[in-house]
Every structure is written in structure tokens, then in C-alpha cells.
N, C-alpha and C. Protein backbone atom coordinates (compact mmCIF):
# COMPACT_ATOMS: atom_id res chain seq x y z
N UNK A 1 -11.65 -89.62 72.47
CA UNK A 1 -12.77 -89.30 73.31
C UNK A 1 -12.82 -87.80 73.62
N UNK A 2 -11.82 -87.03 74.01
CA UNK A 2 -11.76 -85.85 74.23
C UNK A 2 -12.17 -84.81 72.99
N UNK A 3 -11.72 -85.10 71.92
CA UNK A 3 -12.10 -84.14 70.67
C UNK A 3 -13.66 -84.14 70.97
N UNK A 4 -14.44 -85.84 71.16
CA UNK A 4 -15.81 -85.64 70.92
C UNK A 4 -16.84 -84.76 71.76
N UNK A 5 -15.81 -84.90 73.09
CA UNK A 5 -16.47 -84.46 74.45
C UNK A 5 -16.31 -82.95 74.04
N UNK A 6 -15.41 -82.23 73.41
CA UNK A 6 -15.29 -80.97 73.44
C UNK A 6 -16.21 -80.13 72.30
N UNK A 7 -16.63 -81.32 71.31
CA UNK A 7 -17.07 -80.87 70.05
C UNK A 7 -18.22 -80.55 70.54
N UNK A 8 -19.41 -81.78 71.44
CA UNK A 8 -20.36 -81.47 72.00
C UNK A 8 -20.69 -80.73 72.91
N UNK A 9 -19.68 -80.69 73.42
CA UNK A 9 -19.72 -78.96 74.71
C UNK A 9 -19.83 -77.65 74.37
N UNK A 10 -19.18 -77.53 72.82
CA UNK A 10 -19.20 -76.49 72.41
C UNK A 10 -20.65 -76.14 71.11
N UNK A 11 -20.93 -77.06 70.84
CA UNK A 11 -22.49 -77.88 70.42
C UNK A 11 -23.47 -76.89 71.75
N UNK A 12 -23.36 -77.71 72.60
CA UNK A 12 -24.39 -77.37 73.32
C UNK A 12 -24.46 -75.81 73.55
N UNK A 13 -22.74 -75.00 74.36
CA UNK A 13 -23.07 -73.75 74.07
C UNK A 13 -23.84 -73.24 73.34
N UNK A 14 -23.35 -73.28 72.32
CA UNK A 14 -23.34 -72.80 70.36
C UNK A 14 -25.31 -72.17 70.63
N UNK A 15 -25.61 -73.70 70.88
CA UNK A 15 -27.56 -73.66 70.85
C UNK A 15 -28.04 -72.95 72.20
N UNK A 16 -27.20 -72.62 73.29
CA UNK A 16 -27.76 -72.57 74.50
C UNK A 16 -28.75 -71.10 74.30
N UNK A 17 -29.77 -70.86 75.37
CA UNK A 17 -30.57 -69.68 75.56
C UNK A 17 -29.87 -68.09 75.38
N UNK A 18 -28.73 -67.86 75.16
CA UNK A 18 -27.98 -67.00 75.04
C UNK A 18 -28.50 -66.19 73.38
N UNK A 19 -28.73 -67.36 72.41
CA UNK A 19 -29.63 -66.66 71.51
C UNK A 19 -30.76 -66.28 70.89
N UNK A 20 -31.64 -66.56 72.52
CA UNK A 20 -33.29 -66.11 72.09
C UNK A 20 -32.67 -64.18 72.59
N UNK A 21 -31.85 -63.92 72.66
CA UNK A 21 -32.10 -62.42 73.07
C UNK A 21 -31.48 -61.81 71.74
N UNK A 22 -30.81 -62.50 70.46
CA UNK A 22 -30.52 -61.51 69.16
C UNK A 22 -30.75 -62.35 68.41
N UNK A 23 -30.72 -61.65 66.77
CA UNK A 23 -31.04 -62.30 65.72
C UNK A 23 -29.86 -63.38 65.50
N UNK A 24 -30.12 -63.87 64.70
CA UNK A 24 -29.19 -65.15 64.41
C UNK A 24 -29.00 -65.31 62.67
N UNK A 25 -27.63 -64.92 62.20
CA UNK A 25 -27.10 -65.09 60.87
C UNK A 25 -26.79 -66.39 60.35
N UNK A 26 -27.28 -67.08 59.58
CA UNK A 26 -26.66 -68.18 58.96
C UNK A 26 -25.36 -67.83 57.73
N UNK A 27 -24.33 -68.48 57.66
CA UNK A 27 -23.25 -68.01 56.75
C UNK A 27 -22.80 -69.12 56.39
N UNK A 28 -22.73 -69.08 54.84
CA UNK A 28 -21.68 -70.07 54.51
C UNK A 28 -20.91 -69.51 53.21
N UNK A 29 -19.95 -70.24 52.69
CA UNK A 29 -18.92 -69.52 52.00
C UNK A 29 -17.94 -70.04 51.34
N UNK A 30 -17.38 -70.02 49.73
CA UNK A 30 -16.32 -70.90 49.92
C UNK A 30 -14.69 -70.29 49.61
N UNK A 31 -13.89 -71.04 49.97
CA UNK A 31 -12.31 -70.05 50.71
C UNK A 31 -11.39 -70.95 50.00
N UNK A 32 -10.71 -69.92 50.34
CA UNK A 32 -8.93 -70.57 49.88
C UNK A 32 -8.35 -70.57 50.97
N UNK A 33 -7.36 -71.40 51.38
CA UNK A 33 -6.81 -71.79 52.72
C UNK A 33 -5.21 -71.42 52.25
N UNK A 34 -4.78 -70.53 53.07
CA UNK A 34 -3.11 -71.23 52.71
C UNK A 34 -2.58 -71.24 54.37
N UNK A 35 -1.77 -72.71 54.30
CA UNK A 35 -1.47 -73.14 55.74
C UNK A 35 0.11 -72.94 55.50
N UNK A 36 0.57 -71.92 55.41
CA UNK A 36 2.09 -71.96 55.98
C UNK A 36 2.95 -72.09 55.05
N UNK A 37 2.44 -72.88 53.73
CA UNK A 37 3.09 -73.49 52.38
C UNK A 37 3.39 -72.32 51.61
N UNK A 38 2.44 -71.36 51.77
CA UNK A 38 2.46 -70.69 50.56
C UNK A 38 1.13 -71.26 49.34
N UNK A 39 1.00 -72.11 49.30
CA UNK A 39 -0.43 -72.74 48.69
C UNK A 39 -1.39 -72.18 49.20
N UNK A 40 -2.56 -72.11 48.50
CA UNK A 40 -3.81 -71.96 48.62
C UNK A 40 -4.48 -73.09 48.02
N UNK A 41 -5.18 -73.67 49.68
CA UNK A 41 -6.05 -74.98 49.01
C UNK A 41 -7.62 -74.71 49.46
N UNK A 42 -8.55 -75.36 48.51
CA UNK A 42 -10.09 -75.34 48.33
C UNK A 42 -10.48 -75.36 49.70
N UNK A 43 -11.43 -74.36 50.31
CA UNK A 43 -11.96 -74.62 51.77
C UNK A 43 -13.61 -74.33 51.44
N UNK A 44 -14.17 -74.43 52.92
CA UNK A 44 -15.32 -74.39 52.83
C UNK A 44 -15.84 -73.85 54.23
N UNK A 45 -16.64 -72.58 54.21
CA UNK A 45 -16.90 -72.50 55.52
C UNK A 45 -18.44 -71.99 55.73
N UNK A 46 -18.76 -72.44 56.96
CA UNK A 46 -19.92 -72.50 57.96
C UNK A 46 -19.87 -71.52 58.69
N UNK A 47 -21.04 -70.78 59.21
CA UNK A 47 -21.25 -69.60 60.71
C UNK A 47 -22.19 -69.77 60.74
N UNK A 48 -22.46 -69.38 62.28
CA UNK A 48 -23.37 -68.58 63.23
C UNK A 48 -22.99 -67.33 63.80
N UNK A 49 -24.09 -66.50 63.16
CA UNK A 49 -23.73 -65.45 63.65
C UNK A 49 -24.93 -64.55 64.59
N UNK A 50 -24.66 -63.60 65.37
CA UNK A 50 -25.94 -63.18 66.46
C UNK A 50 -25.78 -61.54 65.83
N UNK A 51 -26.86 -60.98 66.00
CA UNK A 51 -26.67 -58.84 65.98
C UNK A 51 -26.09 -58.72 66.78
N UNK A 52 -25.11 -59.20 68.09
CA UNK A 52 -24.57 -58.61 68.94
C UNK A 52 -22.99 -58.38 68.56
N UNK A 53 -22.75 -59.23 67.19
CA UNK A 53 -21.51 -59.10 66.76
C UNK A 53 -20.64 -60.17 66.70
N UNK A 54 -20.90 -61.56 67.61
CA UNK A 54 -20.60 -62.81 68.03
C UNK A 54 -21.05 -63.87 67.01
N UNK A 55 -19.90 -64.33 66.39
CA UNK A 55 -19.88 -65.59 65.23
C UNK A 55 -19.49 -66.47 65.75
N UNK A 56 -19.92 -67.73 65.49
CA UNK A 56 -19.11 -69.17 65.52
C UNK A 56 -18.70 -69.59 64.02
N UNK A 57 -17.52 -70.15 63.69
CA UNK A 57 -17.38 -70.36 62.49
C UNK A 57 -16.76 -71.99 62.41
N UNK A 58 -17.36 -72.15 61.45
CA UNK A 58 -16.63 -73.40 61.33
C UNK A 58 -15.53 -73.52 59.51
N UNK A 59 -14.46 -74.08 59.57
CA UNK A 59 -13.34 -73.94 58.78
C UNK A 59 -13.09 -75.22 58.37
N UNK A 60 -12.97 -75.43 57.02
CA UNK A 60 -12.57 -77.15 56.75
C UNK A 60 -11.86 -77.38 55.35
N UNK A 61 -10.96 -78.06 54.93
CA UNK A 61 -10.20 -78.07 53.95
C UNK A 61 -9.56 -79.44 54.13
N UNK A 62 -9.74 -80.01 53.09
CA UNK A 62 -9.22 -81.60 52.75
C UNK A 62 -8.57 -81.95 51.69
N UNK A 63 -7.51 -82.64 51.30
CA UNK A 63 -7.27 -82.71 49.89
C UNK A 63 -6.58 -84.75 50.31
N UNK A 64 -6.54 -85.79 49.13
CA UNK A 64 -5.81 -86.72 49.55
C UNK A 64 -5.06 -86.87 48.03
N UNK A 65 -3.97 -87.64 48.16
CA UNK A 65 -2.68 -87.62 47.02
C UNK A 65 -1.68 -88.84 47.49
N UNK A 66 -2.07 -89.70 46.39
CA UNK A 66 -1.63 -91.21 46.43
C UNK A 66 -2.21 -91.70 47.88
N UNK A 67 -1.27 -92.45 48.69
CA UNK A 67 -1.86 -92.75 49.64
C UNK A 67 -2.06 -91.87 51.17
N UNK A 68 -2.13 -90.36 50.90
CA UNK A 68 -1.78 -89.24 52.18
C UNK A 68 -3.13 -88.86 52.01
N UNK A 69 -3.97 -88.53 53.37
CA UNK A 69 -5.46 -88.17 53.52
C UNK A 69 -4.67 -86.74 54.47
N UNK A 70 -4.74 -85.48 54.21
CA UNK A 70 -4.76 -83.96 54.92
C UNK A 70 -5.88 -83.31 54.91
N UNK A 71 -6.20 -83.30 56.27
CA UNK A 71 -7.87 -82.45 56.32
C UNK A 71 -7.40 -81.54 57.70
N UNK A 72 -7.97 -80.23 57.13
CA UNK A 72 -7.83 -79.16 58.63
C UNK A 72 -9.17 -78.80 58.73
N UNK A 73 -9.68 -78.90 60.24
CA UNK A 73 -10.71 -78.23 60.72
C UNK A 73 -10.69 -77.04 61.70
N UNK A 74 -11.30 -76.02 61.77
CA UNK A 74 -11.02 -75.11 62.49
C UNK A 74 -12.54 -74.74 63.18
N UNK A 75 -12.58 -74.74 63.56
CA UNK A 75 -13.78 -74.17 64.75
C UNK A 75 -13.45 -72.84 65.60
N UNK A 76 -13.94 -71.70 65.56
CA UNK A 76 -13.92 -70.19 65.64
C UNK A 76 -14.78 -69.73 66.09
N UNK A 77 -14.98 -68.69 67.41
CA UNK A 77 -15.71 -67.67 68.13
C UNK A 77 -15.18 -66.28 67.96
N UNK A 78 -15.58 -65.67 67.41
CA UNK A 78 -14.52 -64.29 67.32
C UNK A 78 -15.95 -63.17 67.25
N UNK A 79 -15.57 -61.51 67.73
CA UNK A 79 -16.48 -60.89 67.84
C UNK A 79 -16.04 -60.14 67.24
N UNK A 80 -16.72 -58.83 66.88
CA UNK A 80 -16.76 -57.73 65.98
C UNK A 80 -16.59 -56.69 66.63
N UNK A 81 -15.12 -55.72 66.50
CA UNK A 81 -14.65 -54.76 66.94
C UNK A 81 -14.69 -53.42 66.16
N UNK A 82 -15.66 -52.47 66.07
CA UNK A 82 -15.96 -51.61 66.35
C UNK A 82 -15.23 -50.20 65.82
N UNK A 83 -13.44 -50.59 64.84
CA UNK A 83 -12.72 -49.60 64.94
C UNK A 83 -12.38 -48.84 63.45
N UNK A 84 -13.76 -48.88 62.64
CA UNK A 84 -13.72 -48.49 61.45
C UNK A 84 -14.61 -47.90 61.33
N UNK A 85 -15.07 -46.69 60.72
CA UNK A 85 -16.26 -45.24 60.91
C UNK A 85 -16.96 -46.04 60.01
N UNK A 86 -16.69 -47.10 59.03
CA UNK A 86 -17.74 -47.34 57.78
C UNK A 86 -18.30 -48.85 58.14
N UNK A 87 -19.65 -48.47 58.24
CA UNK A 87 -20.28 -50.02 58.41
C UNK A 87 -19.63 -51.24 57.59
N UNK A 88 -19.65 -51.04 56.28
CA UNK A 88 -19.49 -51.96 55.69
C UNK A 88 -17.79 -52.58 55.51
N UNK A 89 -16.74 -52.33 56.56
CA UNK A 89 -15.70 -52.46 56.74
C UNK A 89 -15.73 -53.14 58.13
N UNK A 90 -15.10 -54.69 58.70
CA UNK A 90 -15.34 -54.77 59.82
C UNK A 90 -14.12 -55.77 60.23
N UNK A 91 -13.65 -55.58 61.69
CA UNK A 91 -12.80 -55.82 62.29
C UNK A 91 -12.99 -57.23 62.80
N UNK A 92 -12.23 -58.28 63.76
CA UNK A 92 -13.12 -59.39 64.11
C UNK A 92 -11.96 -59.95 64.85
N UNK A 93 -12.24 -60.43 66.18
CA UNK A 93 -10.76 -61.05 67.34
C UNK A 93 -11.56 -62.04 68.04
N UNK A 94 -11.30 -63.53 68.25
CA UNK A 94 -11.60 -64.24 68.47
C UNK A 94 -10.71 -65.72 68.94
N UNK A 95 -11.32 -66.81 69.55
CA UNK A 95 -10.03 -67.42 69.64
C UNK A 95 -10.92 -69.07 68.99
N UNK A 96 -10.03 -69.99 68.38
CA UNK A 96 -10.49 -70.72 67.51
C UNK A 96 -9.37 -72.61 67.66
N UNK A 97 -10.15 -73.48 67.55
CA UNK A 97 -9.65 -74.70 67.68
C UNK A 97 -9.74 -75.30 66.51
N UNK A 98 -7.67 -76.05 66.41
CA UNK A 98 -7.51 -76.47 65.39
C UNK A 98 -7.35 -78.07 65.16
N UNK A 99 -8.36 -79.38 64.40
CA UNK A 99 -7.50 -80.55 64.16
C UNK A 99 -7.13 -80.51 63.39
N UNK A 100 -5.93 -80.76 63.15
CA UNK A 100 -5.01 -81.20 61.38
C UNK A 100 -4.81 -82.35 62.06
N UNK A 101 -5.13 -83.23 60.26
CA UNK A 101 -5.29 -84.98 60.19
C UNK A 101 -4.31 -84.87 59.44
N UNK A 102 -3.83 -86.02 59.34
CA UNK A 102 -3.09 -86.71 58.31
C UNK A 102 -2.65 -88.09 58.72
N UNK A 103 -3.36 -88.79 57.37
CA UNK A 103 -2.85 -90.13 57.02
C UNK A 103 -2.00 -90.86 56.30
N UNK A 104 -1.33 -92.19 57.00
CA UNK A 104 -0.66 -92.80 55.80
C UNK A 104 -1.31 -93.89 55.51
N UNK A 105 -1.48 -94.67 54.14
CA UNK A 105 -2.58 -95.57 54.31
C UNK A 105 -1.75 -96.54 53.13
N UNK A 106 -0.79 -97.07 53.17
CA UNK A 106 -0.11 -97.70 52.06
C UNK A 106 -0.23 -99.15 51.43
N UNK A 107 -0.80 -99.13 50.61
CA UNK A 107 -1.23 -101.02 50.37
C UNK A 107 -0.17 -101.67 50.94
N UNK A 108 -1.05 -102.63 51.20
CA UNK A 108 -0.76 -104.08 52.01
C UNK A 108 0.49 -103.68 53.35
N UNK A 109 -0.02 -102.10 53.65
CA UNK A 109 0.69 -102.03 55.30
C UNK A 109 -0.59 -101.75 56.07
N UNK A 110 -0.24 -101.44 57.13
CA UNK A 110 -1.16 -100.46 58.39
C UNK A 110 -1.07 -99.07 57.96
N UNK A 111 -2.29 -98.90 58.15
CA UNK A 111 -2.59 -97.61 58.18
C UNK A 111 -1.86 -96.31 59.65
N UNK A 112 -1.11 -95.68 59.07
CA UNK A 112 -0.60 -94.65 60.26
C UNK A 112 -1.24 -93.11 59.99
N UNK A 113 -1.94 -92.68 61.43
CA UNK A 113 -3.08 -91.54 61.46
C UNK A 113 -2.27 -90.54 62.37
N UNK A 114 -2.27 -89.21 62.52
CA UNK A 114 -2.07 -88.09 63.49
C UNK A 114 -2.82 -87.46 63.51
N UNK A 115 -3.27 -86.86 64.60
CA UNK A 115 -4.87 -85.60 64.81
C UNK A 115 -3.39 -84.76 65.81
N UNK A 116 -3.35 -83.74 65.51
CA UNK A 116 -2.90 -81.98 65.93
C UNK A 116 -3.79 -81.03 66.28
N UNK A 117 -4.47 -81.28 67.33
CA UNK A 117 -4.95 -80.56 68.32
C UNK A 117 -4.26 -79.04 68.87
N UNK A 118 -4.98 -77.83 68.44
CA UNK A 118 -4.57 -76.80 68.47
C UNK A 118 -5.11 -75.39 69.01
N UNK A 119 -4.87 -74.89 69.81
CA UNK A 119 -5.94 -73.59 70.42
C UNK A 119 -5.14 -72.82 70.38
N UNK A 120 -5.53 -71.34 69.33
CA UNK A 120 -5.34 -70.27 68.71
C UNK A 120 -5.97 -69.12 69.01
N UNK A 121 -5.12 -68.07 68.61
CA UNK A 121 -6.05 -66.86 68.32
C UNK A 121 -6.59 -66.67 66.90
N UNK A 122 -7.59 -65.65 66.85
CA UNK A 122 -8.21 -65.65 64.82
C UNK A 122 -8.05 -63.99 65.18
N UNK A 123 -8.04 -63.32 63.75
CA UNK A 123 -7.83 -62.04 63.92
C UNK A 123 -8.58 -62.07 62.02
N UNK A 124 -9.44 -61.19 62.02
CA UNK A 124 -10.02 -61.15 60.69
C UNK A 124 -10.54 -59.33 60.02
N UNK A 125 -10.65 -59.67 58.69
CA UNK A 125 -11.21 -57.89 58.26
C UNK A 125 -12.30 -58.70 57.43
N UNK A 126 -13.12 -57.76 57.29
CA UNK A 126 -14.18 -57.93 56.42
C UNK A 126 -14.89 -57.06 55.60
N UNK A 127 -15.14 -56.99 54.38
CA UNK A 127 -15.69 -56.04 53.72
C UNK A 127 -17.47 -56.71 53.20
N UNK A 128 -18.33 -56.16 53.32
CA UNK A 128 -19.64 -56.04 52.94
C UNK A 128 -19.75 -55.73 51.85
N UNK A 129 -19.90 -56.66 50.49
CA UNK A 129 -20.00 -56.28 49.01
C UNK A 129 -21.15 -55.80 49.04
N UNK A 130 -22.58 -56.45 49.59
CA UNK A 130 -23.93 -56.65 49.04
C UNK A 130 -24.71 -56.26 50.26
N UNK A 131 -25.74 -55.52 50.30
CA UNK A 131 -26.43 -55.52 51.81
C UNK A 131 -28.05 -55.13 51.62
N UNK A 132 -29.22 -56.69 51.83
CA UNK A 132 -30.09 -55.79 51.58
C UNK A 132 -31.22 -56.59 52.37
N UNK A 133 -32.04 -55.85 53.21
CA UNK A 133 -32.96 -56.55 54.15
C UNK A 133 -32.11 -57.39 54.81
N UNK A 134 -32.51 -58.94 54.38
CA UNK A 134 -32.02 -60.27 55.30
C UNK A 134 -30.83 -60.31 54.47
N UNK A 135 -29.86 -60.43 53.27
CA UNK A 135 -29.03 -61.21 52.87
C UNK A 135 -27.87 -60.16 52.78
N UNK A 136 -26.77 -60.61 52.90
CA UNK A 136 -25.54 -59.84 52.65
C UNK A 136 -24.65 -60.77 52.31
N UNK A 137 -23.70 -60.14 50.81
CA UNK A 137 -22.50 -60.83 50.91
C UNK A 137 -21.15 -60.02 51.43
N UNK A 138 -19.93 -61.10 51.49
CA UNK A 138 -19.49 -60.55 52.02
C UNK A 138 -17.68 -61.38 51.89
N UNK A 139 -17.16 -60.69 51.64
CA UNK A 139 -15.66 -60.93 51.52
C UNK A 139 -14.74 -60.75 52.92
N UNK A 140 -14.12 -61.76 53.19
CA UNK A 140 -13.33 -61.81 54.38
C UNK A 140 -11.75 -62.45 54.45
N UNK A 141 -10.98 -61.56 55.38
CA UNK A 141 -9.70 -62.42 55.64
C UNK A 141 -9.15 -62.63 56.84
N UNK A 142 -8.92 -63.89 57.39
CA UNK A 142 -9.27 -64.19 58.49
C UNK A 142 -8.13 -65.23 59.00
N UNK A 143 -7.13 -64.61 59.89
CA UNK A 143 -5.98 -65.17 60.27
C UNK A 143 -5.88 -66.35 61.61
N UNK A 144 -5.59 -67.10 61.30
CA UNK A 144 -5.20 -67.73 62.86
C UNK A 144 -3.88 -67.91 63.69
N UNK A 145 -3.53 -67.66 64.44
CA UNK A 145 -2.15 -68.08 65.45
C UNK A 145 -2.33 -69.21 65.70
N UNK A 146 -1.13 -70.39 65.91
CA UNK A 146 -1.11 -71.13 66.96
C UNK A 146 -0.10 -71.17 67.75
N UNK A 147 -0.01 -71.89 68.92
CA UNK A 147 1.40 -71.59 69.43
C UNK A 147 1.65 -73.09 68.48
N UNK A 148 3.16 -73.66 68.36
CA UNK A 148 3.69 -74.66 67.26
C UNK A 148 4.10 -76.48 68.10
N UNK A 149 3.24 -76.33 69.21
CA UNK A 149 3.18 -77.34 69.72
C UNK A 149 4.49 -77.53 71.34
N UNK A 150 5.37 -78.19 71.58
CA UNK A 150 6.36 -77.65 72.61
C UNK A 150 7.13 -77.03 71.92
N UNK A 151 7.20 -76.22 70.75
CA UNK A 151 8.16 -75.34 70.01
C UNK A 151 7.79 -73.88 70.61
N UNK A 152 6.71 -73.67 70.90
CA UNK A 152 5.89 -72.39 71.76
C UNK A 152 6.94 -71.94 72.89
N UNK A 153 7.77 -72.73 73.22
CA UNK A 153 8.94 -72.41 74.49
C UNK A 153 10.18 -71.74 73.51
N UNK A 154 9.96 -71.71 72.28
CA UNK A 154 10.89 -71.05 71.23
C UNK A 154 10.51 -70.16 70.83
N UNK A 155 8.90 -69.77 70.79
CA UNK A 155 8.27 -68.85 70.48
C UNK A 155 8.11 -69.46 68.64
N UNK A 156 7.52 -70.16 68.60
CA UNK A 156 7.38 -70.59 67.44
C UNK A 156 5.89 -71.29 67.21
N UNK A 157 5.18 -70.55 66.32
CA UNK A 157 4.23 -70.39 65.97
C UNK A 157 3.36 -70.91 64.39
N UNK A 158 2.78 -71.81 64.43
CA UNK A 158 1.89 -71.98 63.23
C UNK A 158 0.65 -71.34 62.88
N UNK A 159 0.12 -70.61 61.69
CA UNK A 159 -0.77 -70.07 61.22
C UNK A 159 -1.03 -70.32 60.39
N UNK A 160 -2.92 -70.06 59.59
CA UNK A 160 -3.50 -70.41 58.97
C UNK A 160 -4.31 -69.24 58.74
N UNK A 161 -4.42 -68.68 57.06
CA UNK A 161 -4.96 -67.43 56.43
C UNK A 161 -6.25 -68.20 55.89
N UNK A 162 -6.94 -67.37 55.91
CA UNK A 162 -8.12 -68.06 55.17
C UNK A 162 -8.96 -66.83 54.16
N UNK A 163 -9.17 -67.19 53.05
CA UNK A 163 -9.90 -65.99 52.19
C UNK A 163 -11.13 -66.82 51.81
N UNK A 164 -12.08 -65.68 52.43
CA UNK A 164 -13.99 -66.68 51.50
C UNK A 164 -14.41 -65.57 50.99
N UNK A 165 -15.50 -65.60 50.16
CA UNK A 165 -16.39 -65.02 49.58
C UNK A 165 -17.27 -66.09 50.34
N UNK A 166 -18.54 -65.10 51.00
CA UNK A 166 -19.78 -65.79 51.85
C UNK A 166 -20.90 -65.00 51.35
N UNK A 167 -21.92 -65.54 51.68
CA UNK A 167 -22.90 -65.14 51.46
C UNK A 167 -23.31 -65.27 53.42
N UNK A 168 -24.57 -64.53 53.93
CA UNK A 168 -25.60 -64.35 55.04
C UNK A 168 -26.98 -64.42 54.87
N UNK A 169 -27.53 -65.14 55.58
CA UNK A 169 -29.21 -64.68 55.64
C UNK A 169 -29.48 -64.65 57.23
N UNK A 170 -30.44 -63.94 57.19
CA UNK A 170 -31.06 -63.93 58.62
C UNK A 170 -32.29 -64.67 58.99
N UNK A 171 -32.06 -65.95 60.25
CA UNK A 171 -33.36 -66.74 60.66
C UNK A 171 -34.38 -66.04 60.82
């Protein structure tokens, strides 16, 4: 119940009157994920973005193998910092919510599920390949922190890199 209540709260923000005062970027993109393994697995990502510098992003990567279902979602607010002389170079600090799934689903047992509920920081660079009127592409790398669950009292930390090639248009 709580994931749903939070998904729609942040839903409602997302749309609230806050963006009749700037333009609004649509982004999507597709990425390589590597979670900690050292792998890089197939991702796929979603934004909203405003001219004031303020993105919402959404992050998703799934793979299943024999009977194991692993899907990470990430959901991201991060803004655009300002500390590079060249437009087309850009900075980005934000803080971002993580579920990692995983299933066991083994014939003729019960199915056993975990959801890992996670609130992070994102820290990202971005370079501007393409820029013209409404559309821009655009190459990005885009880190997340987490603290590592009650391991955080160890100072122990899980993260998630993410590399896309995106494309932008403007509503």
C-alpha cells in the first residue's frame, strides 16, 4: 500500500501548477545499468524536464533467468548546477527512490517475492551531442547512493551508475 500511496503523491506533484510557469522537456533514452556487479544490464529511461533546470526521471531495468524475476526502478528529481562555462556540459544533484524486486518462482513451490525500498542521492554529468530549436540529444552519467539498508550504521552503501544516450523535445 505504501509504494502506491507514494507513487501517486509524487504523480500528483510531478503534474501540479508549478509547471504552467516553464517549458516542459519530454526525455526518453536507452541505458546501461551497472548495479554494483560490475555488469551492465539493458535499461530504459523516462523524464520530465522544466527550463528552470528541474527533471523528474524515471529508471527501469529488468532481466528474468530460469525461475529469478530482477527488476530495478528508480524514480529521480535532480536539478542542474551551473558549474561548467560551456552550455553544452552539465552538472545535475538530486535525490531519487529505489524498488529492487526479486523473485523466486520454482515449479510446483510458492512463489517467494522481495521489494527493497530505497532513498538516495543521484549525482549526474551530461554532455549535449545535438541541439536544435525543440530537440536535443544528449549523453549522460548518472550515479546513485544508497545508504545499504541497517548496514548504513557501518557506513555501507549501495549504488547504481547508469549510462543513456536520450534524446529531448519540447511540449
Amino acid at each position: 500500500m505504501f509504494p502506491r500511496t507514494l507513487v501517486r503523491g509524487l504523480m500528483l506533484w510531478m503534474i501540479s501548477a508549478t509547471w504552467a510557469h516553464a517549458g516542459v522537456w519530454l526525455q526518453a533514452g536507452e541505458s546501461v545499468m551497472e548495479q554494483g556487479d560490475f555488469l551492465l544490464h539493458p535499461a530504459v529511461q523516462f523524464g520530465l524536464g522544466l527550463d528552470d533546470g528541474t527533471r523528474y526521471r524515471l529508471d527501469f531495468t529488468g532481466r528474468r533467468f530460469g525461475s529469478f524475476l530482477e527488476t530495478t526502478t528508480m524514480l529521480s528529481r535532480d536539478e542542474l548546477i551551473k558549474i561548467f562555462p560551456w552550455p553544452e556540459l552539465t552538472a545535475r544533484f538530486g535525490v531519487t527512490i529505489m524498488d529492487a524486486y526479486t523473485s523466486y518462482d520454482p515449479p510446483g513451490e510458492s512463489k517467494q517475492d522481495v521489494h527493497d525500498v530505497n532513498i538516495g542521492l543521484c549525482l549526474g554529468i551530461g554532455y549535449t551531442i545535438w541541439s536544435e530549436e525543440r530537440w536535443r540529444v544528449n549523453a549522460e552519467w548518472n550515479s546513485q547512493i544508497y545508504a545499504a539498508g541497517f548496514a548504513f550504521l557501518f557506513l555501507t552503501t549501495a549504488r547504481k551508475s547508469i549510462f543513456t544516450l536520450g534524446a529531448e523535445v519540447a511540449l
